[in-house]
C-alpha atoms as a PDB file:
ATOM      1  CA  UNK A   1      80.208  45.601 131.252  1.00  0.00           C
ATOM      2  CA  UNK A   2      79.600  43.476 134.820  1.00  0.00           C
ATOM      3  CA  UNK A   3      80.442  45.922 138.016  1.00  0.00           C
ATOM      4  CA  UNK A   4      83.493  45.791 139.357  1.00  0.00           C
ATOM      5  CA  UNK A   5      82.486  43.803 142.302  1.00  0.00           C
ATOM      6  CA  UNK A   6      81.113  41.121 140.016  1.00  0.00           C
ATOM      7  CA  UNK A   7      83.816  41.233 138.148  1.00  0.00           C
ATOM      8  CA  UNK A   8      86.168  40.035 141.014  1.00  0.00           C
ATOM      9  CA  UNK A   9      83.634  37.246 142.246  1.00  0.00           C
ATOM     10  CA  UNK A  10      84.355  35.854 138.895  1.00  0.00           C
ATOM     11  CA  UNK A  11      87.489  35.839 139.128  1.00  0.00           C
ATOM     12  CA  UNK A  12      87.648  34.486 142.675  1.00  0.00           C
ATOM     13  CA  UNK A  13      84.787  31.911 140.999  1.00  0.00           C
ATOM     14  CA  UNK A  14      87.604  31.408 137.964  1.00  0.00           C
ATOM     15  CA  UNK A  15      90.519  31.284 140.803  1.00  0.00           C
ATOM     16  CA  UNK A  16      89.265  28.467 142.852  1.00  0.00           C
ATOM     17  CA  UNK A  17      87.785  26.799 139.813  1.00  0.00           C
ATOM     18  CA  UNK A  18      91.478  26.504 138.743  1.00  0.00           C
ATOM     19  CA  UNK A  19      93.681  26.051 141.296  1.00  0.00           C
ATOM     20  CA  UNK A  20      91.768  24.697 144.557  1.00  0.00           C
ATOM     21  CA  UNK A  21      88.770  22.975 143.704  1.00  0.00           C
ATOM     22  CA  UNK A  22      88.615  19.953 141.656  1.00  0.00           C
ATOM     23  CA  UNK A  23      85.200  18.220 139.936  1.00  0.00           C
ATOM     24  CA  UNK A  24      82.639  17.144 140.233  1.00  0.00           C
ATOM     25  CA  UNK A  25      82.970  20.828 143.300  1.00  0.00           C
ATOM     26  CA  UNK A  26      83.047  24.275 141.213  1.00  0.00           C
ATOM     27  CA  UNK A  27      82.461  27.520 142.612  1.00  0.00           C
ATOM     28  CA  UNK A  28      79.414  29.271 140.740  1.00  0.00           C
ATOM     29  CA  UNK A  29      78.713  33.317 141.032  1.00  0.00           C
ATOM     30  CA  UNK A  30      75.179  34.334 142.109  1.00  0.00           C
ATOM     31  CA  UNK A  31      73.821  37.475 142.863  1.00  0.00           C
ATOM     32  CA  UNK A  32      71.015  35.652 144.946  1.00  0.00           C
ATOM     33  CA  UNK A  33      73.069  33.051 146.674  1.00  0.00           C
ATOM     34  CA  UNK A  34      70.205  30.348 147.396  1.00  0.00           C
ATOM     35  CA  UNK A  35      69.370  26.476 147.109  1.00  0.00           C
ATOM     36  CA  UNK A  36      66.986  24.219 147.257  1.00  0.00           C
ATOM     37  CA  UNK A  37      67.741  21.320 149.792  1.00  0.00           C
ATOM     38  CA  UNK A  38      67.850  18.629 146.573  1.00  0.00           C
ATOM     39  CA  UNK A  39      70.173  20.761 145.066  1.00  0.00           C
ATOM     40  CA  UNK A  40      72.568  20.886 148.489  1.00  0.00           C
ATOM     41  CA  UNK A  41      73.125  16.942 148.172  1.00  0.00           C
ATOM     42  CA  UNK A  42      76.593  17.640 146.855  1.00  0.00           C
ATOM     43  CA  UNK A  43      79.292  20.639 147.968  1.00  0.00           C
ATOM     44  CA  UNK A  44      78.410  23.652 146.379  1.00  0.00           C
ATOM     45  CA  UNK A  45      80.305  26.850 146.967  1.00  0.00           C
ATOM     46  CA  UNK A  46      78.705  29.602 146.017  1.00  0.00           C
ATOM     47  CA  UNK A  47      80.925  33.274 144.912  1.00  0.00           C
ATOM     48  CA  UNK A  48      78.627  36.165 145.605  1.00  0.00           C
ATOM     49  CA  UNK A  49      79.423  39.851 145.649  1.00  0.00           C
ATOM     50  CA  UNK A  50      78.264  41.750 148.490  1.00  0.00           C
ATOM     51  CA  UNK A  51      79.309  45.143 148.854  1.00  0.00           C
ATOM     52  CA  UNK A  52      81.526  47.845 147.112  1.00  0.00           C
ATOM     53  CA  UNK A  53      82.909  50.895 149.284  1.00  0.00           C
ATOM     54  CA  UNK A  54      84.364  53.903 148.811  1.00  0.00           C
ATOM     55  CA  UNK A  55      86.645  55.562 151.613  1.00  0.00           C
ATOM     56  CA  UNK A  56      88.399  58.668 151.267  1.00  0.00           C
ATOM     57  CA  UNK A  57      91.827  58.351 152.119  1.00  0.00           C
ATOM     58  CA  UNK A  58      93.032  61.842 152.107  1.00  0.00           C
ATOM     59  CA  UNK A  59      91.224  64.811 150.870  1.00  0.00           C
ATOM     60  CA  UNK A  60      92.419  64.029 147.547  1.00  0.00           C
ATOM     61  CA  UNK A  61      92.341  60.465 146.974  1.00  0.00           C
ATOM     62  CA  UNK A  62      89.581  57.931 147.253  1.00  0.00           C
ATOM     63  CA  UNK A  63      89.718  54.317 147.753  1.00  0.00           C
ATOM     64  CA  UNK A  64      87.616  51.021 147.008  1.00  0.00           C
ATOM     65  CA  UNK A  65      87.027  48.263 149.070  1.00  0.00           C
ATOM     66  CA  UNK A  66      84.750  45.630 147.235  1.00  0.00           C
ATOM     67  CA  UNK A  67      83.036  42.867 149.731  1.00  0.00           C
ATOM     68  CA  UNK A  68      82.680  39.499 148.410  1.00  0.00           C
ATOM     69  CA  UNK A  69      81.113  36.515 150.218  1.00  0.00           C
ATOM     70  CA  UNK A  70      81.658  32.398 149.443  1.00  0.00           C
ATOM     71  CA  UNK A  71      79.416  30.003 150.702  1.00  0.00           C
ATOM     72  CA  UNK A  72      80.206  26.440 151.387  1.00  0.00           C
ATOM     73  CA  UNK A  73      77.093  24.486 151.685  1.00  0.00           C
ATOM     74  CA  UNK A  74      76.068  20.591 151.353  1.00  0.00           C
ATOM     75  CA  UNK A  75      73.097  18.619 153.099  1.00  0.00           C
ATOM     76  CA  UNK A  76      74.613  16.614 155.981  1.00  0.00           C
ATOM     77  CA  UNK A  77      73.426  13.187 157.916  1.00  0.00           C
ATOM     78  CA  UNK A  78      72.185  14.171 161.749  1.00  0.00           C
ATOM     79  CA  UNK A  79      75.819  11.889 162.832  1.00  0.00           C
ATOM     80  CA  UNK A  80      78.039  13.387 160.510  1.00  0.00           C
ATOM     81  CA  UNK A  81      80.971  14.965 162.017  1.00  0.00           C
ATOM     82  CA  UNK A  82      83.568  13.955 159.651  1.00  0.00           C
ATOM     83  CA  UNK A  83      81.544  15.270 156.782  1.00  0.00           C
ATOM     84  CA  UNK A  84      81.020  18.299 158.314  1.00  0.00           C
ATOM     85  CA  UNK A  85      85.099  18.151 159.551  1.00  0.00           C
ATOM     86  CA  UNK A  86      85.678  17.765 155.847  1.00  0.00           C
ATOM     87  CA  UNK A  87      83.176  20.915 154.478  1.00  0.00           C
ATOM     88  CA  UNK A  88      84.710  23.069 157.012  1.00  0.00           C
ATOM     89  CA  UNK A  89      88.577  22.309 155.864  1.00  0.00           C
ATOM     90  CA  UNK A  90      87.611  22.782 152.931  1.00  0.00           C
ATOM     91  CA  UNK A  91      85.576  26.969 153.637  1.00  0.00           C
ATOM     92  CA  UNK A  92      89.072  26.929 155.510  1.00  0.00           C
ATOM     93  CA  UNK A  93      91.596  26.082 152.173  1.00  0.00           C
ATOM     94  CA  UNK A  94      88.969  28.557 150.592  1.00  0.00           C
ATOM     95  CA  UNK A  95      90.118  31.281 152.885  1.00  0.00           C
ATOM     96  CA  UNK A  96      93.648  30.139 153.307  1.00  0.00           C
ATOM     97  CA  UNK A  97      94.347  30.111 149.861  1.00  0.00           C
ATOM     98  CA  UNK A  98      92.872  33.608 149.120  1.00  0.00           C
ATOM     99  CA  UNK A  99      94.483  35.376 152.206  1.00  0.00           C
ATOM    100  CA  UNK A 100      96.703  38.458 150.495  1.00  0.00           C
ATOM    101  CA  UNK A 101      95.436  36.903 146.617  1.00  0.00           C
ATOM    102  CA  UNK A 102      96.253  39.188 143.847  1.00  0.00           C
ATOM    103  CA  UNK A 103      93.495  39.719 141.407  1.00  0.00           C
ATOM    104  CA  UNK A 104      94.721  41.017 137.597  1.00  0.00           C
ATOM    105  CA  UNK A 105      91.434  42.071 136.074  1.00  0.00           C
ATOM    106  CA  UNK A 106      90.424  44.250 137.844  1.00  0.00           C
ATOM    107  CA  UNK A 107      93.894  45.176 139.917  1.00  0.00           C
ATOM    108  CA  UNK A 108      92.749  44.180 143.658  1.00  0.00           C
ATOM    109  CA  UNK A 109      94.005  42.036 146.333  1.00  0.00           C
ATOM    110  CA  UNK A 110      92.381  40.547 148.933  1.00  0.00           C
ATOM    111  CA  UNK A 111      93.490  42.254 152.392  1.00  0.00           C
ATOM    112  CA  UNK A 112      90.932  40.459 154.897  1.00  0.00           C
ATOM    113  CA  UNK A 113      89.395  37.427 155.302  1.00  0.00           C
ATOM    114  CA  UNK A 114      86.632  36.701 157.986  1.00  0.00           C
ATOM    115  CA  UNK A 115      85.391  33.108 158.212  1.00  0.00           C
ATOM    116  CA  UNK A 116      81.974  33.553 160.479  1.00  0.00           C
ATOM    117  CA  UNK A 117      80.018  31.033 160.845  1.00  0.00           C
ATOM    118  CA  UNK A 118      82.605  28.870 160.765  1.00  0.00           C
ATOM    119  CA  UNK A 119      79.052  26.690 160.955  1.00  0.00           C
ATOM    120  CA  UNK A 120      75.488  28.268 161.054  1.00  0.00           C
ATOM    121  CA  UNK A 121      74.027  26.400 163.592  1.00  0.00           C
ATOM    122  CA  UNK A 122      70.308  27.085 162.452  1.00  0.00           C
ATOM    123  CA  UNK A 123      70.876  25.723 158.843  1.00  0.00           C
ATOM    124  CA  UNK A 124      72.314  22.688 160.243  1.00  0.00           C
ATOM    125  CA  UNK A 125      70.018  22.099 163.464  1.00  0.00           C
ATOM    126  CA  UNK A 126      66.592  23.160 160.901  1.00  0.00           C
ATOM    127  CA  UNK A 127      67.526  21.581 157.722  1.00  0.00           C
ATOM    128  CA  UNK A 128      70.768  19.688 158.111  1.00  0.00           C
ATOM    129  CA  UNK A 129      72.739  21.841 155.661  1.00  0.00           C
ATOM    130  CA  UNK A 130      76.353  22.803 156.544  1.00  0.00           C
ATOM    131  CA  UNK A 131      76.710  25.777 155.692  1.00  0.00           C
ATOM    132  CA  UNK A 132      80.232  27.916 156.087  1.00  0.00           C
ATOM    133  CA  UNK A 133      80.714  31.559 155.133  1.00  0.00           C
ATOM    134  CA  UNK A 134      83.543  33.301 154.003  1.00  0.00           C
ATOM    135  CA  UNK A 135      83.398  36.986 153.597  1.00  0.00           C
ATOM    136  CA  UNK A 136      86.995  38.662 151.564  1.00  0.00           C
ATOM    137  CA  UNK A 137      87.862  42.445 151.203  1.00  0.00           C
ATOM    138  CA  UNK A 138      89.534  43.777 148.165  1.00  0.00           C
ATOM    139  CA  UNK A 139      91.389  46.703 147.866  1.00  0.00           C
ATOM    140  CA  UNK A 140      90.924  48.396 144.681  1.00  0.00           C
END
């Protein structure tokens, strides 16, 4: 049996897969989110978990926040704003669409969404990668 955490970054992974993305772009799960630059020549958006957290709520009950992160990555020309216009709409549909999303299995829903970077400047200035991260909390 995966962890719950993992659990829900496959379903985010099976979410987008189904009802945002479409081929030859699929979300993949990874618990060590990294690429090679060859393999960064098309989008790749990458579903990893990151954290699970338990907060007491009162003295009797205990809650679960699980972190997940998805990365939007793709190697980028030194002139090319529109493509990177393009990667970031797309981290941003990514976010949009799983603002307040309901996850069945395991029961969670998504109650914050923090886009930062919007662009990390030192992947694109050193390797002229795009990249665009999108951490989501789930309440459990």
């Amino acid at each position: 049996m995966s962890s719950v955490v993992a659990q829900i970054a496959e379903a985010v992974v099976t979410e987008l897969n189904t009802n945002l993305l479409a081929p030859p772009t699929v979300a993949v799960r990874s618990w060590l989110p990294r690429a090679e630059l060859k393999d960064l020549v098309a989008v790749k958006v990458t579903v990893a978990p990151r954290a699970l957290i338990r907060r007491r709520r009162s003295r009797s009950e205990v809650g679960c926040e699980a972190g997940i992160d998805v990365a939007v990555q793709q190697q980028v020309g030194a002139s090319s704003e529109a493509t990177i216009d393009s990667l970031v709409e797309l981290a941003e549909a990514i976010a949009t669409h799983l603002d307040g999303w309901v996850c069945d299995s395991p029961a969670a829903i998504c109650v914050a969404v923090e886009h930062r970077p919007l662009v990390a400047l030192d992947h694109l200035e050193e390797h002229h990668v795009l990249t665009s991260l999108i951490g989501l909390t789930f309440w459990l």
